[in-house]
C-alpha atoms as a PDB file:
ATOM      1  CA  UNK A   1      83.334 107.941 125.558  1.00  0.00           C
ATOM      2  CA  UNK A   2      81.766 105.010 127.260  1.00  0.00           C
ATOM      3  CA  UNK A   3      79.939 107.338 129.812  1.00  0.00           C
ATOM      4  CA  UNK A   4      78.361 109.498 126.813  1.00  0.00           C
ATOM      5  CA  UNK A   5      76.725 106.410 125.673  1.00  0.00           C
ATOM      6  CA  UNK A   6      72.811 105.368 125.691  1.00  0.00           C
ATOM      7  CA  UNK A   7      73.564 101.672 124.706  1.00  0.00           C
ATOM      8  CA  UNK A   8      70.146 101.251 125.586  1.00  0.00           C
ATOM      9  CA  UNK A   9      69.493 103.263 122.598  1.00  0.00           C
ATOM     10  CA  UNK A  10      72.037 100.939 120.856  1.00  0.00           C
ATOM     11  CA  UNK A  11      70.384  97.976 121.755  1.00  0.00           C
ATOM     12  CA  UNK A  12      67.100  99.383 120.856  1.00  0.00           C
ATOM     13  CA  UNK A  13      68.387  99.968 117.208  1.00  0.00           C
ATOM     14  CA  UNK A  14      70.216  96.532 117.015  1.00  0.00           C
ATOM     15  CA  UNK A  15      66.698  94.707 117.837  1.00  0.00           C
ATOM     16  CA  UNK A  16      65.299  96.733 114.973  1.00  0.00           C
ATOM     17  CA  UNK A  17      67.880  95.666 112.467  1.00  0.00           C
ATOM     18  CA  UNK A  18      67.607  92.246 113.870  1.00  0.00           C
ATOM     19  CA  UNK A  19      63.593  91.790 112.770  1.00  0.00           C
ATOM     20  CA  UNK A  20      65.165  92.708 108.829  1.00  0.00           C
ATOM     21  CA  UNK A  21      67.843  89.781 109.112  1.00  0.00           C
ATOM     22  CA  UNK A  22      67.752  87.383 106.258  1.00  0.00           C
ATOM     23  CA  UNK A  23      68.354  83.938 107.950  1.00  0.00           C
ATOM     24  CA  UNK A  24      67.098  81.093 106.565  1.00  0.00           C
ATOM     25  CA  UNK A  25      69.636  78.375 106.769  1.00  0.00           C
ATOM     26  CA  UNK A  26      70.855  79.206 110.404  1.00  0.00           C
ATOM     27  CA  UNK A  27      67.943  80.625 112.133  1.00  0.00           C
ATOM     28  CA  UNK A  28      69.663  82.875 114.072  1.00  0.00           C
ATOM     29  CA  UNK A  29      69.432  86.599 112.737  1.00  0.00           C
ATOM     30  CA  UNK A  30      71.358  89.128 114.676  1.00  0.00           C
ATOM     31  CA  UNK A  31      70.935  92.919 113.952  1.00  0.00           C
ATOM     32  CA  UNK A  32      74.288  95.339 115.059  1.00  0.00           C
ATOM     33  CA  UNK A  33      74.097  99.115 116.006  1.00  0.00           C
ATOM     34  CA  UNK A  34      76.839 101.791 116.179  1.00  0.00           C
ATOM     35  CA  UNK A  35      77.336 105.762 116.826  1.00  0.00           C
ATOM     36  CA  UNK A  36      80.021 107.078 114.342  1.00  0.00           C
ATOM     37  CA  UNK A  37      82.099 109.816 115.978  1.00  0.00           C
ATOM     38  CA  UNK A  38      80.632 112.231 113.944  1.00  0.00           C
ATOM     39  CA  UNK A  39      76.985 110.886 115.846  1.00  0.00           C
ATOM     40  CA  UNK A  40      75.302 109.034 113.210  1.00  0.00           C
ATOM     41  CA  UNK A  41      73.576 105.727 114.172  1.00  0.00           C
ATOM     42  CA  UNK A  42      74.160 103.307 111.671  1.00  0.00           C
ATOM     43  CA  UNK A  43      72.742  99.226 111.830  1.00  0.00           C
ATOM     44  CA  UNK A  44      73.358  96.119 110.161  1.00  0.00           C
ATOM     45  CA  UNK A  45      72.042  93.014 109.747  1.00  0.00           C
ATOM     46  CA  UNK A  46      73.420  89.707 108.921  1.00  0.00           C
ATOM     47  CA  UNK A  47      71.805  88.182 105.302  1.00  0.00           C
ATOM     48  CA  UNK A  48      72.806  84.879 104.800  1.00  0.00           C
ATOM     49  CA  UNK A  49      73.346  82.908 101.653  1.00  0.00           C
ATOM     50  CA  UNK A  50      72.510  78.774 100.176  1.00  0.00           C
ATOM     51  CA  UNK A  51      76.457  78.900  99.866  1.00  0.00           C
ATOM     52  CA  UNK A  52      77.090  80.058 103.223  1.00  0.00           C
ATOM     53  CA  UNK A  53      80.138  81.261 103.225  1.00  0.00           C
ATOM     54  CA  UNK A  54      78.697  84.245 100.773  1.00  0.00           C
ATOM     55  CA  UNK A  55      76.504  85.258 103.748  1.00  0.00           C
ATOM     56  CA  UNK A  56      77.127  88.371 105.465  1.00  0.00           C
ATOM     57  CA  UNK A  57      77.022  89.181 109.107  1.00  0.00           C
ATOM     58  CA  UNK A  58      75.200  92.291 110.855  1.00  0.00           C
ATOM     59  CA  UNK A  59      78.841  94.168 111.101  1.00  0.00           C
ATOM     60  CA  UNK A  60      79.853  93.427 107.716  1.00  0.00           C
ATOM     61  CA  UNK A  61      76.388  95.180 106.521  1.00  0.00           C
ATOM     62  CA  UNK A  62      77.013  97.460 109.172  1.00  0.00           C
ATOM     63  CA  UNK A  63      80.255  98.779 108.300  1.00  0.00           C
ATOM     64  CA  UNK A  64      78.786  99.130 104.488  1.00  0.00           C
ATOM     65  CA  UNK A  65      76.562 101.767 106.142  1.00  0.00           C
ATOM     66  CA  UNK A  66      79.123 103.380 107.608  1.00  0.00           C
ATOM     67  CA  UNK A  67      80.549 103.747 103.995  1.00  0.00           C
ATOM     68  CA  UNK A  68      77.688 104.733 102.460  1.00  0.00           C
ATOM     69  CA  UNK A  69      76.332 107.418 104.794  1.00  0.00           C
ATOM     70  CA  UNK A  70      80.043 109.320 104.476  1.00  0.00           C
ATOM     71  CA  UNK A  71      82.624 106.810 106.490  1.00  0.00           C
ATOM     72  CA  UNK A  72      84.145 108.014 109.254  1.00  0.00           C
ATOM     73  CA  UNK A  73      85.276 105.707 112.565  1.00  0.00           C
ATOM     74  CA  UNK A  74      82.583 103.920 115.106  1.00  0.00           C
ATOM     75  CA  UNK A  75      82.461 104.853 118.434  1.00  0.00           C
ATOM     76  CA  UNK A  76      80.223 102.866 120.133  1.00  0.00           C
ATOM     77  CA  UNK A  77      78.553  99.234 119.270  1.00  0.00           C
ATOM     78  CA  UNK A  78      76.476  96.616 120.583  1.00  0.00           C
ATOM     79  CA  UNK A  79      74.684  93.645 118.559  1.00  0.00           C
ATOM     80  CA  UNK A  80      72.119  91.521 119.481  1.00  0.00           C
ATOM     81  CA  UNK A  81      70.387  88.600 118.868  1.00  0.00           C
ATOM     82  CA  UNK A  82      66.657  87.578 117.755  1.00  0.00           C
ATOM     83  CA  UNK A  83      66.028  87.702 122.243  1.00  0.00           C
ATOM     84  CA  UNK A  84      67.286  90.998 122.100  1.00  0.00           C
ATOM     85  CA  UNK A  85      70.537  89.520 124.160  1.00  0.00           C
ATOM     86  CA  UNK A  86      73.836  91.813 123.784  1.00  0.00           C
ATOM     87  CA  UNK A  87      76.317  88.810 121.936  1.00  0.00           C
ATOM     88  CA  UNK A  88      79.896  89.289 120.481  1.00  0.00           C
ATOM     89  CA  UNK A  89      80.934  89.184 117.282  1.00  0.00           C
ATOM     90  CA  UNK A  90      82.841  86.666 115.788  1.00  0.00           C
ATOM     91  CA  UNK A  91      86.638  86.667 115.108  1.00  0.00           C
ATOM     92  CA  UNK A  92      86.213  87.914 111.534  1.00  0.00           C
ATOM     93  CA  UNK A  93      84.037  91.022 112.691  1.00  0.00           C
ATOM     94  CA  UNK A  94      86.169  92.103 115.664  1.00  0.00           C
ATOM     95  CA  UNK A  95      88.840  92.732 112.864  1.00  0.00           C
ATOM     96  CA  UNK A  96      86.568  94.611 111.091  1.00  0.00           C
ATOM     97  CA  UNK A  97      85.360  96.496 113.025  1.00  0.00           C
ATOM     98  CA  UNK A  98      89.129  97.102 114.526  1.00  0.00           C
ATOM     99  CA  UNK A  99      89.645  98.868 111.214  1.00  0.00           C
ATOM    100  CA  UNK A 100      87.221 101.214 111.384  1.00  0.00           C
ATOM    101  CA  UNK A 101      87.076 102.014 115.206  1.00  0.00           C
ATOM    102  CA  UNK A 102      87.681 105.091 116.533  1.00  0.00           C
ATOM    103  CA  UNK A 103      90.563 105.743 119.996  1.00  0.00           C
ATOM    104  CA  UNK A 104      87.756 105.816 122.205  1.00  0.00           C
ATOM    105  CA  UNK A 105      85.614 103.029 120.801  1.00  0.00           C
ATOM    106  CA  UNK A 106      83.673 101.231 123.007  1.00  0.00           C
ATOM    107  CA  UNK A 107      81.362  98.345 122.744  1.00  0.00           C
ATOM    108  CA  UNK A 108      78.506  96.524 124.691  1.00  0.00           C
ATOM    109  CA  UNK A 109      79.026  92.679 125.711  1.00  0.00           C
ATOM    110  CA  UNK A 110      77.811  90.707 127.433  1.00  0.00           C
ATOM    111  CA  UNK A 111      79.886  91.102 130.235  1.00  0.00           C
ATOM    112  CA  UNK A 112      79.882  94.668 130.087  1.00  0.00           C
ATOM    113  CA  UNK A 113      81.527  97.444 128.269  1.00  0.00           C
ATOM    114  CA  UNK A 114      84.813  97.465 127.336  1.00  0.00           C
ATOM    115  CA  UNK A 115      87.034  99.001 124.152  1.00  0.00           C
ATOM    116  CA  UNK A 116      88.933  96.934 121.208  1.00  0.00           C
ATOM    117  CA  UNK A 117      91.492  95.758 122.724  1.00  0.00           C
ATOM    118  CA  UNK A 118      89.143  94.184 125.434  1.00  0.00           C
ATOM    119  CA  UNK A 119      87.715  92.284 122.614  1.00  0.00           C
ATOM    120  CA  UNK A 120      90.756  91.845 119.943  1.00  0.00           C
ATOM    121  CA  UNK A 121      94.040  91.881 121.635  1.00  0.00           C
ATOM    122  CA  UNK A 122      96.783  92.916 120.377  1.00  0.00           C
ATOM    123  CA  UNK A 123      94.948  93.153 117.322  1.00  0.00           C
ATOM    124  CA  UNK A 124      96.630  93.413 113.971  1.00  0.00           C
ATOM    125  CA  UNK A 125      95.888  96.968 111.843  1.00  0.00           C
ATOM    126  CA  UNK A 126      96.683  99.633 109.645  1.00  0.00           C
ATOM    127  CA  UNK A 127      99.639 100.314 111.616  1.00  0.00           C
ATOM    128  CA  UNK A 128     101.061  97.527 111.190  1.00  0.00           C
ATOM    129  CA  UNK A 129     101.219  97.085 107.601  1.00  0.00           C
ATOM    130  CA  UNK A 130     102.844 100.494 107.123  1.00  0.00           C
ATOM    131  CA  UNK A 131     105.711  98.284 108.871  1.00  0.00           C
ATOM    132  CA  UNK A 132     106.692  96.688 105.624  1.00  0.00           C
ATOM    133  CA  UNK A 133     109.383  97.960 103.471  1.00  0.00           C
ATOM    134  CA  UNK A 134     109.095  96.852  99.888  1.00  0.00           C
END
């Protein structure tokens, strides 16, 4: 899937997102793209909040869109910040997004592309909470 991938097309989407950011209190607005498996492009941007930890990153806004324009699984992702520089998400988004990925998801870092588990190892899912026996 990789290979398929403009993620300069990506990044080009991310940067727009990015100029819509709300980020007052940190300064640092970051917009995210993705390609859904079924080829929509979908962005995100983070909007913060005076309480903080009410604000919302780019792949949390992101992943609404996915929602909202049918759901489905992401297949490709980059985000960027107000440079235009490929970051990573945080901790709490590479779990999101780890729910919603699709097999052959692939993302843009800044080291290069690689696929969920390059960026949330051993990473826990779905899966595993079908595990429990109540």
């Amino acid at each position: 899937m990789a290979d398929d991938v403009d993620f300069s097309v990506l990044t080009a989407a991310a940067h727009q997102a990015m100029s819509r950011a709300y980020a007052p209190y940190s300064h640092y607005p970051v917009g995210a793209a993705a390609l859904t498996t079924d080829g929509r492009l979908i962005t995100g941007c983070n909007v913060e909040n005076a309480s903080y930890g009410l604000g919302q990153c780019a792949e949390n806004t992101l992943v609404g869109q996915l929602q909202l324009t049918g759901g489905g699984h992401l297949a490709a992702f980059t985000c960027v910040n107000a440079h235009g520089e490929t970051i990573m998400p945080c901790g709490r988004c590479r779990q999101l997004l780890n729910e919603f990925a699709a097999e052959t998801f692939a993302i843009l870092t800044p080291e290069g592309v690689t696929d969920m588990a390059g960026i949330l190892p051993q990473a826990f899912g779905p899966a595993d909470l079908g595990r429990v026996r109540q």
